[in-house]
Protein backbone atom coordinates (compact mmCIF):
# COMPACT_ATOMS: atom_id res chain seq x y z
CA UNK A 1 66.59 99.52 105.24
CA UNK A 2 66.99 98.40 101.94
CA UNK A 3 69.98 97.44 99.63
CA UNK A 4 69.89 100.43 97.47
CA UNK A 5 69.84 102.74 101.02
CA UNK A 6 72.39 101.03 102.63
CA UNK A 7 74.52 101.44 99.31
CA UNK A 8 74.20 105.25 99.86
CA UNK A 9 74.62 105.24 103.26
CA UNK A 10 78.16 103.77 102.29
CA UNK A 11 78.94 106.16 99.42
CA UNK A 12 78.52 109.15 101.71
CA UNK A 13 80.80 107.82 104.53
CA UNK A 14 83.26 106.84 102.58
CA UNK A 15 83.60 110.09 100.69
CA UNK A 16 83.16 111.79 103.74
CA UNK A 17 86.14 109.83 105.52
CA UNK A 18 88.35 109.72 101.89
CA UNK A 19 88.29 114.22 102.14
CA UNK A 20 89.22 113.87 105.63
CA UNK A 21 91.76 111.52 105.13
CA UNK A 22 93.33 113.59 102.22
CA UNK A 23 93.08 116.67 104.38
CA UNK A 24 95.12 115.13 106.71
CA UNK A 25 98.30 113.71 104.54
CA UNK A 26 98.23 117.14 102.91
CA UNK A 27 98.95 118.57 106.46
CA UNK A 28 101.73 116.92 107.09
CA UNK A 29 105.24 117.64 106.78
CA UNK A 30 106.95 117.20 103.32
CA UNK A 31 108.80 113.37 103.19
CA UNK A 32 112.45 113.76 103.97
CA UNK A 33 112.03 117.22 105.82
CA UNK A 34 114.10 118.15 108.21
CA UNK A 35 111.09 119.70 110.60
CA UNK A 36 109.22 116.76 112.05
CA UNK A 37 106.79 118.44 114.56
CA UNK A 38 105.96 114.87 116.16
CA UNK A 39 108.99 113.86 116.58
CA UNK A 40 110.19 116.63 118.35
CA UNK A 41 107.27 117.08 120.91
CA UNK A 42 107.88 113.78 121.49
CA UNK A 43 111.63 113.75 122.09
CA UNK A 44 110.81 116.68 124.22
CA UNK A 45 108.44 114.87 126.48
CA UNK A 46 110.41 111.75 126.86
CA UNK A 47 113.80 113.99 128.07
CA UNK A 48 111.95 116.12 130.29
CA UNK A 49 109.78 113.20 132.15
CA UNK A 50 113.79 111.56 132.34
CA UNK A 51 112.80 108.72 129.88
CA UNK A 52 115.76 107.92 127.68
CA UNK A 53 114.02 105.89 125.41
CA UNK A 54 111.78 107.79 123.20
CA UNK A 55 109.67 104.97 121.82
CA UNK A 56 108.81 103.48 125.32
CA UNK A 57 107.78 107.13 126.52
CA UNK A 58 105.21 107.31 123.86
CA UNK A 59 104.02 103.92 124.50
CA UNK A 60 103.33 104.29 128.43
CA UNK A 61 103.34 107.77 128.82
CA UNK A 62 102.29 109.88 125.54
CA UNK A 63 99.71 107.33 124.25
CA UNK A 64 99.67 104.67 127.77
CA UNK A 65 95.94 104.67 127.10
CA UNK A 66 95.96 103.52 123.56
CA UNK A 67 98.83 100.79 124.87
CA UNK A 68 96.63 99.51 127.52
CA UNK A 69 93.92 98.82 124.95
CA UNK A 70 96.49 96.73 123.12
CA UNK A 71 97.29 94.77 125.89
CA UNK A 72 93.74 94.02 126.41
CA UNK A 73 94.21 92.36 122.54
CA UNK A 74 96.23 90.11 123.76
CA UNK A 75 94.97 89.72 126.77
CA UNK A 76 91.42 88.80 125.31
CA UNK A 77 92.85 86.76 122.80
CA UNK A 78 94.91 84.09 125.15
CA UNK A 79 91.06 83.85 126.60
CA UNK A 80 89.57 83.12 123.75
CA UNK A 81 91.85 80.77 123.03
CA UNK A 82 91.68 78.92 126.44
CA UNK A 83 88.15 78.42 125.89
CA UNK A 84 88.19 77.31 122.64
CA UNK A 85 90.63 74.70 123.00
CA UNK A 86 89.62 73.26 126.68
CA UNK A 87 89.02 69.75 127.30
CA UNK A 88 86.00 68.73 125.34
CA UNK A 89 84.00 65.39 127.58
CA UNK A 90 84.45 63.40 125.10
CA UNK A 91 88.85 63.88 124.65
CA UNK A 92 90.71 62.62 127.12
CA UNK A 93 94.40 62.73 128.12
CA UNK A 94 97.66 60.63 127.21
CA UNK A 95 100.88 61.26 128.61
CA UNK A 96 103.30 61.99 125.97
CA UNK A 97 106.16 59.37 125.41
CA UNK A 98 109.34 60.58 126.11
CA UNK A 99 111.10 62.26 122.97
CA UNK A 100 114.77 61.16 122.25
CA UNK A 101 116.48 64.34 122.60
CA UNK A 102 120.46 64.65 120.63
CA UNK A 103 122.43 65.36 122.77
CA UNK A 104 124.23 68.60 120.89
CA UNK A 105 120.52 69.78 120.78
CA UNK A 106 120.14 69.42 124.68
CA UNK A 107 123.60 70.62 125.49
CA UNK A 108 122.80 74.20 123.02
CA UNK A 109 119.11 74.23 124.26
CA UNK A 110 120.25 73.99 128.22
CA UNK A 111 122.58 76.45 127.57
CA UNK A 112 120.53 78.87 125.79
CA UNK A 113 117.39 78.78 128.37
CA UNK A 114 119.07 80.44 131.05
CA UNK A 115 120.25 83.48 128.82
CA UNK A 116 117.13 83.69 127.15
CA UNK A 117 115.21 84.31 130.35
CA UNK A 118 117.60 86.53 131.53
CA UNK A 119 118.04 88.62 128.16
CA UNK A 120 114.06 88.68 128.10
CA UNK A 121 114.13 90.03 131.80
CA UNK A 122 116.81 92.54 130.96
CA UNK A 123 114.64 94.07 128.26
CA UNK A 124 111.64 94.20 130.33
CA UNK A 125 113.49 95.97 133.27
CA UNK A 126 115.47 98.60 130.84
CA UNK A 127 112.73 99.35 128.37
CA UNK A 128 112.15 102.73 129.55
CA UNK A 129 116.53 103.03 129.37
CA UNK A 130 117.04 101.59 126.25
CA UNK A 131 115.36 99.89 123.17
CA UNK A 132 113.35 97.14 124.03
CA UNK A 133 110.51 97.05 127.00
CA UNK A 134 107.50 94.26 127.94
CA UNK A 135 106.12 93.39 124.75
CA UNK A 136 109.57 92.35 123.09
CA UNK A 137 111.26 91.31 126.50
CA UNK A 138 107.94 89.29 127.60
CA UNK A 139 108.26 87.29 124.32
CA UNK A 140 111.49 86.54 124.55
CA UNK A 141 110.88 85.25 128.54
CA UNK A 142 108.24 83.38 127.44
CA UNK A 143 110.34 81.85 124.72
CA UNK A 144 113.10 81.04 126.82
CA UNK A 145 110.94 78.67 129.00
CA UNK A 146 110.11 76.84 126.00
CA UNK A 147 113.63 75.37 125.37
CA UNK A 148 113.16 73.14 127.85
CA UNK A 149 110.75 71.48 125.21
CA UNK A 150 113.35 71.10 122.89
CA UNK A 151 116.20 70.18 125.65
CA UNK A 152 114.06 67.72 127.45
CA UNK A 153 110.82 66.53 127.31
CA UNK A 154 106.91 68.14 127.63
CA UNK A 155 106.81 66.76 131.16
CA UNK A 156 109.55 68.62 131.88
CA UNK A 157 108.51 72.06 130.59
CA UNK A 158 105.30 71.20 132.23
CA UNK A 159 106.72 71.63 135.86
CA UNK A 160 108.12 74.64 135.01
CA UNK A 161 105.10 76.18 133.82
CA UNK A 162 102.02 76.10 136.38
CA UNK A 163 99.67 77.33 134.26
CA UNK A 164 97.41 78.47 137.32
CA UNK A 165 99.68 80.56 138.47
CA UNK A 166 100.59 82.11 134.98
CA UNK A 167 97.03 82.48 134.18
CA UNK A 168 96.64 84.43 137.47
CA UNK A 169 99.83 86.11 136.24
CA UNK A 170 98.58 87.43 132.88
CA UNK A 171 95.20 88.98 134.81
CA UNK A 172 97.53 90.47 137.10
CA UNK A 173 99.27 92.73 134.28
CA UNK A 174 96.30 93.58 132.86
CA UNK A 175 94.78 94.69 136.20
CA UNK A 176 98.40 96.57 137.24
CA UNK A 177 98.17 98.35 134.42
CA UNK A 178 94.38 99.77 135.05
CA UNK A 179 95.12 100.47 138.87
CA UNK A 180 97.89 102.11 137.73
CA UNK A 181 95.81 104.85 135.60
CA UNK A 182 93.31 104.79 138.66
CA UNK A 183 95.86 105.91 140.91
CA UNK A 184 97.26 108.85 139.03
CA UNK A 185 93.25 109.75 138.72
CA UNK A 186 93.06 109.59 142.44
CA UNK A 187 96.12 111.61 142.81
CA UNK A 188 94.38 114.66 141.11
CA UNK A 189 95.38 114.13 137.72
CA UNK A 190 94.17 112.18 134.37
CA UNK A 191 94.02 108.64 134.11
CA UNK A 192 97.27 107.09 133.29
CA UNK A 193 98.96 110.27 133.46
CA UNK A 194 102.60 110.41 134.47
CA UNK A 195 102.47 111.44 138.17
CA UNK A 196 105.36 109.87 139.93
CA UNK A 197 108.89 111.18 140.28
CA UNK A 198 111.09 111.19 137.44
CA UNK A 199 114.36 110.24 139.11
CA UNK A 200 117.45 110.17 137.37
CA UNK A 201 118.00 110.28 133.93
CA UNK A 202 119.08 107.06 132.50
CA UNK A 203 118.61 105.31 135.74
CA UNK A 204 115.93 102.24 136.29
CA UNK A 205 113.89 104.46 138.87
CA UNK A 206 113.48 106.73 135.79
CA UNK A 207 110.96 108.29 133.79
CA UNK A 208 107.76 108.24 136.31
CA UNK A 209 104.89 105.70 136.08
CA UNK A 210 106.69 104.40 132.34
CA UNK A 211 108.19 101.78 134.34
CA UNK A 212 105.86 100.69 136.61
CA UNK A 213 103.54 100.27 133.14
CA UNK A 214 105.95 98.53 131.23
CA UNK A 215 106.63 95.90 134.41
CA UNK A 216 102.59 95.21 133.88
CA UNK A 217 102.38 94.69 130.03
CA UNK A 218 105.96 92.60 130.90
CA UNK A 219 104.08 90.27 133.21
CA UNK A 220 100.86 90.29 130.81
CA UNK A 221 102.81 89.34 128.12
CA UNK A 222 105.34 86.15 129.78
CA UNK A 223 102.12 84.93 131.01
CA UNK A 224 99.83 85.25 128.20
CA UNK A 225 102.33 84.14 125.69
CA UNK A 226 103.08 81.07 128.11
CA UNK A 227 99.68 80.30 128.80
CA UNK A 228 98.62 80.45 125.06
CA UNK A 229 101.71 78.12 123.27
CA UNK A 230 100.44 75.53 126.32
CA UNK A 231 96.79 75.22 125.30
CA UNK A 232 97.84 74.51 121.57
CA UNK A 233 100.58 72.40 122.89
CA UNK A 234 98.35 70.17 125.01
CA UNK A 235 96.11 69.76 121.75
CA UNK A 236 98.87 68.99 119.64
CA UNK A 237 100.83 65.95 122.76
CA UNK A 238 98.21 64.90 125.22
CA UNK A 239 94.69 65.45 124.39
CA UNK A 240 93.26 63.27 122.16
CA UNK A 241 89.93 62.17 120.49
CA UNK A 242 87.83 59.28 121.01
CA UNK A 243 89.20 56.50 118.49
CA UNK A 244 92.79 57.92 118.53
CA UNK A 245 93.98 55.53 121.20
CA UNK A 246 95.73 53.01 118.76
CA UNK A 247 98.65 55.98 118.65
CA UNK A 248 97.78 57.70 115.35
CA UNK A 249 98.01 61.66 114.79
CA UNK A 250 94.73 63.38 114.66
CA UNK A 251 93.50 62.34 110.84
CA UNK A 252 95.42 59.91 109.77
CA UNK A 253 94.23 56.85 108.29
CA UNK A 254 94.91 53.67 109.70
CA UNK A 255 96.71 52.12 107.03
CA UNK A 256 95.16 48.60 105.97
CA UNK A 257 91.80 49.46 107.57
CA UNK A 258 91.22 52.37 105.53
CA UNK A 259 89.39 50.37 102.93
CA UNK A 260 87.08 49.24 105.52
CA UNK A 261 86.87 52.27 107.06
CA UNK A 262 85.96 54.10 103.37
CA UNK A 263 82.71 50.90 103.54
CA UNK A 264 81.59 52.23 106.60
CA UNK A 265 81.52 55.94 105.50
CA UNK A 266 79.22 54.56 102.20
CA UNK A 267 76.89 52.62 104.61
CA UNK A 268 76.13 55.52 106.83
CA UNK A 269 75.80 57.98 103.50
């Protein structure tokens, strides 16, 4: 196919797609209308399915499909990312020296960890009750671990964070979340439809399967997010390149030697 078809080809899509497009904002409600047709089949959905918060219905029940494919973003993206930044055979490890820490800055961070975690795991387990739900409350969780960076030292965050068993963590999620929408298929429905009981309104046993789906993207994310900051941490405090044993950062020259190192470049060249 040549340029000059390919050019066409182009043309007519995009025309095609810019009258669709405009047919489609010209259907919808006037800006600052009262009537908002979305909105209100979706506020109708959420109440009677006993889901308080609107947003998280729409996410796991409404439009679960289109949230499991974001999950699988993230979740192919933390894999990517552990395979591009594994140990290479010719890097090898150095344990970090131990960081003096202030002590304000340990005290706050210490204190802070503990609350952290617990507000993260408090929005994962009430996102279907109010604002909030596994994508915000995993990042937060997987935040909170992290102070113990800042309070301590990396060896210290480093027993806290197996990354085995948070690796087997985030493919857990992702796989809760499909067998999930395979059950409510095998219970005679669609997949991912809402087929458990609603309970009570307001409650944490409310609002169906939303929960169940937002404990899964919840785990995905605290162990994706956890796994992902520790492959670009290791790169950044323990692995290291051949040559960078004399203790300088990746790069940097080696002060007096960089003349002679500048001769060697022109000898090779």
């Amino acid at each position: 196919m040549s340029a000059r078809v390919r050019l066409w080809v182009f043309l007519v899509g995009a025309a095609g797609f810019a009258v669709l497009f405009a047919v489609a904002c010209f259907g919808l409600p006037a800006f600052g209308t009262a009537h908002h047709p979305y909105g209100v089949r979706a506020v109708h959905a959420s109440l009677s399915h006993h889901t308080a918060n609107v947003i998280a219905s729409v996410n796991f029940d409404l439009r679960a499909f289109d949230t499991l494919g974001e999950e699988t973003i993230l979740f192919s993206a933390v894999l990517g990312t552990v395979v591009l930044l594994r140990q290479a055979r010719d890097e090898h490890r150095k344990d970090p020296e131990p960081a003096v820490v202030h002590p304000r800055v340990r005290r706050f961070a210490l204190l802070m960890l503990p609350l952290a975690l617990l507000v993260g795991l408090y929005v994962i387990a009430h996102g279907q009750v109010s604002p909030g739900g596994g994508f915000q409350g995993g990042v937060v969780a997987a935040t909170a671990l992290h102070l113990l960076y800042i309070a301590a030292d990396y060896r210290a965050l480093e027993r806290v964070r197996p990354l085995t068993l948070y690796e087997i963590g985030e493919a857990a999620g992702e796989v809760a979340y499909v067998i999930t929408g395979l059950a409510a298929v095998l219970a005679g429905s669609a997949f991912l439809a809402n087929v458990l009981p609603f309970g009570t309104f307001a409650t944490l046993s409310s609002g169906g399967t939303v929960p169940v789906l937002n404990a899964a993207v919840g785990l995905e994310v605290v162990s994706g997010v956890v796994v992902l900051l520790a492959r670009f941490l290791d790169q950044a405090v323990e692995i290291e390149e051949p040559g960078e044993d004399d203790g300088n950062p990746r790069g940097a020259g080696d002060g007096p030697d960089d003349g002679d190192d500048k001769d060697d470049e022109r000898e090779r060249a």
